[in-house]
Protein backbone atom coordinates (compact mmCIF):
# COMPACT_ATOMS: atom_id res chain seq x y z
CA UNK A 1 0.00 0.00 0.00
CA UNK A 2 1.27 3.58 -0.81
CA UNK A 3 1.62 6.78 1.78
CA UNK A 4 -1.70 8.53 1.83
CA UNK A 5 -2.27 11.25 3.81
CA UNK A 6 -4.98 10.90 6.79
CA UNK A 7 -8.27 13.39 5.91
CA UNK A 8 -7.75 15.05 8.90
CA UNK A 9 -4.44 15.79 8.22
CA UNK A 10 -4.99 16.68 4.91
CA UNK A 11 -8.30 19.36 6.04
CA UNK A 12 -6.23 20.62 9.42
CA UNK A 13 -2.84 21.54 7.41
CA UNK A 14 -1.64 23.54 4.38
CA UNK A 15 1.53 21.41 2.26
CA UNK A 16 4.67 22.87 2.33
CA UNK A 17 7.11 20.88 0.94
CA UNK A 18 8.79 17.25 2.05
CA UNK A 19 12.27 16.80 3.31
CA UNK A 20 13.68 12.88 2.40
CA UNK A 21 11.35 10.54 4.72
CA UNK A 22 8.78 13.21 5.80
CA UNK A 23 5.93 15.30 4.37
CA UNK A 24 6.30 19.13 5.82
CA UNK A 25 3.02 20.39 6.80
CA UNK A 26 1.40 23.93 8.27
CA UNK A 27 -1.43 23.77 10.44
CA UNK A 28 -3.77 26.15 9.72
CA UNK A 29 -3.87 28.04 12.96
CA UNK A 30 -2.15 31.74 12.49
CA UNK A 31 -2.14 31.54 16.42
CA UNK A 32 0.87 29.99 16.92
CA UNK A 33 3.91 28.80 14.18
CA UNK A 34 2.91 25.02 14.23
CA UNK A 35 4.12 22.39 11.71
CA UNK A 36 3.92 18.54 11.12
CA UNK A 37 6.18 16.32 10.56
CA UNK A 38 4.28 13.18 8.77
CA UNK A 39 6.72 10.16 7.47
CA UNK A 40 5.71 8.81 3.72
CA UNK A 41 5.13 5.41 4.64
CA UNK A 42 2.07 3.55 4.87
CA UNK A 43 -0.17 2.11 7.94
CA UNK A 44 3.01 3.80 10.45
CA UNK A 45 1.24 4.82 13.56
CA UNK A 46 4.46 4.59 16.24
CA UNK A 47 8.16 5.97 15.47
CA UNK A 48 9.39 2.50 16.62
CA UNK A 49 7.45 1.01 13.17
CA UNK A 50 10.07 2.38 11.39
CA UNK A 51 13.45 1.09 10.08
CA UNK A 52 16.47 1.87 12.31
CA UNK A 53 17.74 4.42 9.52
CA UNK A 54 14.05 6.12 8.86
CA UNK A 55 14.14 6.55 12.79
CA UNK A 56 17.12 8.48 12.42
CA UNK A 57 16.24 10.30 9.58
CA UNK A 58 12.99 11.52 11.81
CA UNK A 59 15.05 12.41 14.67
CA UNK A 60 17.69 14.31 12.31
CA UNK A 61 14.78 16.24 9.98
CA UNK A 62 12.82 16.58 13.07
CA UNK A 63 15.67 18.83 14.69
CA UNK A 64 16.55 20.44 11.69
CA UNK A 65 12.88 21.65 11.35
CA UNK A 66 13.03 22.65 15.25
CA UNK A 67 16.26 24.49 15.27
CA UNK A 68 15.11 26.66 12.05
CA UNK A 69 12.05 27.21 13.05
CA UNK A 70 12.87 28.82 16.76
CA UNK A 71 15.38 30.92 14.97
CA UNK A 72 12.84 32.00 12.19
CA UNK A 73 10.26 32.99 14.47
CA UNK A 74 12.45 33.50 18.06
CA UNK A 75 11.02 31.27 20.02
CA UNK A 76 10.63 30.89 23.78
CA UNK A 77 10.30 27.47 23.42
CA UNK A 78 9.42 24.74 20.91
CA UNK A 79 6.97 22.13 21.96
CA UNK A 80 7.41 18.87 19.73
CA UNK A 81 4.66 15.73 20.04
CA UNK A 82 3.64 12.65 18.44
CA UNK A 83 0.35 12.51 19.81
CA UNK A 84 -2.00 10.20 17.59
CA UNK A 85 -5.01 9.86 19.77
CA UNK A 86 -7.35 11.41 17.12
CA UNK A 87 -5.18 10.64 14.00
CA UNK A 88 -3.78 7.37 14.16
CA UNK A 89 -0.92 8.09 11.15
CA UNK A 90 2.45 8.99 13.01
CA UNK A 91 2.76 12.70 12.54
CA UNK A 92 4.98 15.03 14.71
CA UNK A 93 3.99 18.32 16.01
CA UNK A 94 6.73 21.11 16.11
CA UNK A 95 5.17 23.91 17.55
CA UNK A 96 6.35 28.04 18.05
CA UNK A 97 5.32 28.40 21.33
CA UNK A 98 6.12 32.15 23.03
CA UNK A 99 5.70 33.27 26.88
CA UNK A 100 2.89 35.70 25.78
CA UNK A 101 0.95 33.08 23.51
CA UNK A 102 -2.84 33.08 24.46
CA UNK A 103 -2.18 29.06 25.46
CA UNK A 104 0.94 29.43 27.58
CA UNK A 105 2.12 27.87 29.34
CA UNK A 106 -0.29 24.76 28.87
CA UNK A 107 -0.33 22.85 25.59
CA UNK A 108 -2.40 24.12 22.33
CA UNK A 109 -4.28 21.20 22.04
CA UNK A 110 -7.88 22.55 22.92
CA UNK A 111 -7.34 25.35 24.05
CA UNK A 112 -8.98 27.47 21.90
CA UNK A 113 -11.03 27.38 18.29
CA UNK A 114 -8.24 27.45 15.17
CA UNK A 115 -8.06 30.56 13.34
CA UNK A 116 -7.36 30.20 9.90
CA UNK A 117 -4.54 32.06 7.75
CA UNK A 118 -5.50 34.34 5.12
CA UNK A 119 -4.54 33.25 1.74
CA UNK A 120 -1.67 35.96 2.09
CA UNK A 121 -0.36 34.56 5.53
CA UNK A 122 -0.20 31.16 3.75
CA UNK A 123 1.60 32.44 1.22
CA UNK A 124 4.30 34.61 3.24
CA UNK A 125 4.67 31.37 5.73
CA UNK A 126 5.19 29.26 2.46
CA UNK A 127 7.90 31.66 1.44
CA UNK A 128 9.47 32.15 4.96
CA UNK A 129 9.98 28.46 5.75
CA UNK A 130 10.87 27.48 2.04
CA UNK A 131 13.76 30.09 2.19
CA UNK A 132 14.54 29.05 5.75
CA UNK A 133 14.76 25.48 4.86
CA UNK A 134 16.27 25.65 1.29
CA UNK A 135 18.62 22.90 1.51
CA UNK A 136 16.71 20.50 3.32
CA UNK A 137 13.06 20.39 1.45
CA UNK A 138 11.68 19.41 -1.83
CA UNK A 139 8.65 21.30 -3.20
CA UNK A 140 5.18 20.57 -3.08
């Protein structure tokens, strides 16, 4: 069976390119800076289903994506999660989080009602995080 993308994945997030192993998605919440991480391999729910070297390749794009992000957007702190109670496909959460964010200091999970990016914040947080991430991610 091929990757597919989970529907709720798919409705909740705006594509943004794919590094080698993972799909790079935005959530669309212009609340906080919050992307996915989502592996292109089929029926993977846990990080241990992996290979040995696609576990490593999360961990490495995973802190890649972290580190650029909290220096694109100054973070206070980032708050990374695999989750998966309400979408069973691995995916994992790398989150902007800031000391004066309406959710801090508890999670985002929720907290409060998304609210959506205009089509011109999508397209200036497309451009942002393609430039910051230029050598690591294919386009979409």
């Amino acid at each position: 069976m091929n990757f597919q993308l989970h529907p709720r994945l798919q409705q909740d997030s705006i594509a943004i390119g794919a590094f080698s192993l993972s799909e790079l998605r935005m959530i669309n919440d212009s609340q906080y800076p919050w992307f996915i991480l989502i592996p292109k391999k089929a029926n993977i729910s846990e990080v241990y289903q992996l290979s040995d070297s696609e576990q490593q390749l999360l961990q490495q794009e995973s802190s890649i994506l972290s580190k650029g992000l909290a220096q694109l957007f100054k973070a206070d702190k980032m708050n990374i999660a695999a989750i998966g109670n309400i979408v069973p496909q691995l995916h994992i959460h790398h989150i902007v989080r800031y000391k004066d964010d309406i959710a801090w200091p508890a999670p985002v999970w929720g907290k409060f009602d998304a609210v959506p990016y205009t089509p011109e914040q999508i397209k200036k947080m497309k451009s942002q995080i393609t430039a910051q991430f230029k050598d690591n991610l294919s386009g979409n």
